[in-house]
Structures are given as C-alpha cells and as structure tokens.
C-alpha atoms as a PDB file:
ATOM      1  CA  UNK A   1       0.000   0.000   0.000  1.00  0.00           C
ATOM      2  CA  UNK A   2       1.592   3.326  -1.252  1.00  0.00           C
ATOM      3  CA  UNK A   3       1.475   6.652   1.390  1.00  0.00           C
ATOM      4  CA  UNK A   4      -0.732   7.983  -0.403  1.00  0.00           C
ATOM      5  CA  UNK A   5      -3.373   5.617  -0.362  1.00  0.00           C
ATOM      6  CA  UNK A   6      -2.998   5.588   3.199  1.00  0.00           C
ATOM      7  CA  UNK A   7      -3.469   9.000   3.926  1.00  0.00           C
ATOM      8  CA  UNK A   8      -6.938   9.033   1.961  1.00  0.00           C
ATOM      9  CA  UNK A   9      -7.750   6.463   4.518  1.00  0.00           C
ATOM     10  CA  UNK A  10      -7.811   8.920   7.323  1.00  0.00           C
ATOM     11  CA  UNK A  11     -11.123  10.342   8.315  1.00  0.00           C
ATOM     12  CA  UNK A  12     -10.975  13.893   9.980  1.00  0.00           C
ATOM     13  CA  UNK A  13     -13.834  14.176  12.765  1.00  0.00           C
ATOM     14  CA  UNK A  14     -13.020  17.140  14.092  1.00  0.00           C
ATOM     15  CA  UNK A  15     -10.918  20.123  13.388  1.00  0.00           C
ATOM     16  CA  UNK A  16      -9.572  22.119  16.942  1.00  0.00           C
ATOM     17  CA  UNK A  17      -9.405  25.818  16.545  1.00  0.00           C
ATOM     18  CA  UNK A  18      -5.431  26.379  18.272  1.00  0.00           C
ATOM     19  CA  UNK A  19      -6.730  29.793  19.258  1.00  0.00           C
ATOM     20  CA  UNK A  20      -9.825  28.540  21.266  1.00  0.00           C
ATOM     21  CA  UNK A  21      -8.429  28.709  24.888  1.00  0.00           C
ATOM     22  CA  UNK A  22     -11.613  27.081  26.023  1.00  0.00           C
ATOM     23  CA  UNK A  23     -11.241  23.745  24.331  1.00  0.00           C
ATOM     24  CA  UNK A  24      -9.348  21.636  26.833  1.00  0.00           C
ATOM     25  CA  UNK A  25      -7.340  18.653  27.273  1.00  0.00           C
ATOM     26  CA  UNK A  26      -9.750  16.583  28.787  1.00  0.00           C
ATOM     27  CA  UNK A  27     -12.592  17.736  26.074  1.00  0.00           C
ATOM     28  CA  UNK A  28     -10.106  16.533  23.298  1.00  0.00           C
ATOM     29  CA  UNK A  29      -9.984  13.450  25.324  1.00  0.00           C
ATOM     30  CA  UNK A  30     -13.421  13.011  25.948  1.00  0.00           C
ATOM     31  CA  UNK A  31     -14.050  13.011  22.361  1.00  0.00           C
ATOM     32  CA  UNK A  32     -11.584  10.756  21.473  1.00  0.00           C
ATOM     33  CA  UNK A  33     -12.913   8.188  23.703  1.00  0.00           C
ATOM     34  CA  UNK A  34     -16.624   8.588  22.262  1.00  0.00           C
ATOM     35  CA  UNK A  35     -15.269   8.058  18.779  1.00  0.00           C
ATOM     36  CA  UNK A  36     -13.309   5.357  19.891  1.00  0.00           C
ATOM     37  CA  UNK A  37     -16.557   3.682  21.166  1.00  0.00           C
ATOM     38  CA  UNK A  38     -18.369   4.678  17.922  1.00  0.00           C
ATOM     39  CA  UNK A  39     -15.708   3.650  15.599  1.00  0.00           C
ATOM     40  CA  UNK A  40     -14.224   0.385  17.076  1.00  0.00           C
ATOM     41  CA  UNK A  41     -13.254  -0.539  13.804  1.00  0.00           C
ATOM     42  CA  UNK A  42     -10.678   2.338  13.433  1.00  0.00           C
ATOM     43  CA  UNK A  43      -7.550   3.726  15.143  1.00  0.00           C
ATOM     44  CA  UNK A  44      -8.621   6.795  16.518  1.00  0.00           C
ATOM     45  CA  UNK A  45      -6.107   9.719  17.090  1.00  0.00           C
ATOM     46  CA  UNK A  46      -5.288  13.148  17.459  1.00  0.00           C
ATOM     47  CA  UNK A  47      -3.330  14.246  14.426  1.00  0.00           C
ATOM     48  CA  UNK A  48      -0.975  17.380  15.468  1.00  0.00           C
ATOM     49  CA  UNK A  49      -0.516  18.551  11.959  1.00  0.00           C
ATOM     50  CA  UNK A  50      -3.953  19.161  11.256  1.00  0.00           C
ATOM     51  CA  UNK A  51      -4.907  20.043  14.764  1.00  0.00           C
ATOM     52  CA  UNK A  52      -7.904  17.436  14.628  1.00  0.00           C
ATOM     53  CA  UNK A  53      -9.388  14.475  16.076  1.00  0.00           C
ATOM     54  CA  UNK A  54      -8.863  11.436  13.159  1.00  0.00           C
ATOM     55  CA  UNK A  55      -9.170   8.081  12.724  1.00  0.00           C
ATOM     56  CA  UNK A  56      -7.825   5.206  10.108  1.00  0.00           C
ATOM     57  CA  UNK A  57      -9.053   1.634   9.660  1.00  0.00           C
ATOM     58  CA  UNK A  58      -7.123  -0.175  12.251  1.00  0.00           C
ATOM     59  CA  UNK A  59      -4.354  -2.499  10.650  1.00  0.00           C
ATOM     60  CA  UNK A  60      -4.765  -6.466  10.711  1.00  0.00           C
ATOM     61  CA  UNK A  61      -1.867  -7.818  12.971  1.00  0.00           C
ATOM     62  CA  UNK A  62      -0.059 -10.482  11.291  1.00  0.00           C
ATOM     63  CA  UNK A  63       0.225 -13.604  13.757  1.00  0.00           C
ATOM     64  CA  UNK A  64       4.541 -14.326  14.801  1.00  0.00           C
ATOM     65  CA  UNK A  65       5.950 -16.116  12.523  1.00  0.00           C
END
C-alpha cells in the first residue's frame, strides 16, 4: 500500500481551533474516547498537523511467525 493511499484512509472528525483557549485537554480526550466507542473498527487519534481528532481503519496484525 503506497502513502498515499494511506493518507486518503484517514477520516478527519473534528478540526480544533489552536486559538480557542476554552477547548481543553480533557474535552479533546473526551471526544476521542466517544469516537473510539463509535468507531471500534478504526484507530482513533489526534493528528498534530492538522490540529484534529482522526481516525484510520485499524491495521490487521499479522500472527509471529
């Protein structure tokens, strides 16, 4: 799988304004946790170059060899 058919997998949920000193650490994490519940499914993460909550298919684990 190339990069950038990966990327296109990501799914941006929610954009975080930098600026907005209300939006806390715990809300980020709050929401993070609800998607992970909605989403089990996906890897669910907080993506520092966008500044937003995203998630990504989660990757089969290959069983040791």
């Amino acid at each position: 799988m190339t990069e950038a058919v990966r990327r296109t997998d990501k799914t941006v949920h929610l954009r975080i304004d930098p600026h907005d000193e209300t939006t806390t650490l715990e809300d980020v994490l709050s929401k993070i946790t609800e998607l992970q519940r909605k989403h089990p499914d996906r890897e669910v993460f907080f993506d520092g170059d966008e500044y937003a909550i995203c998630s990504r298919p989660k990757r089969l684990r290959h069983p040791a060899r």
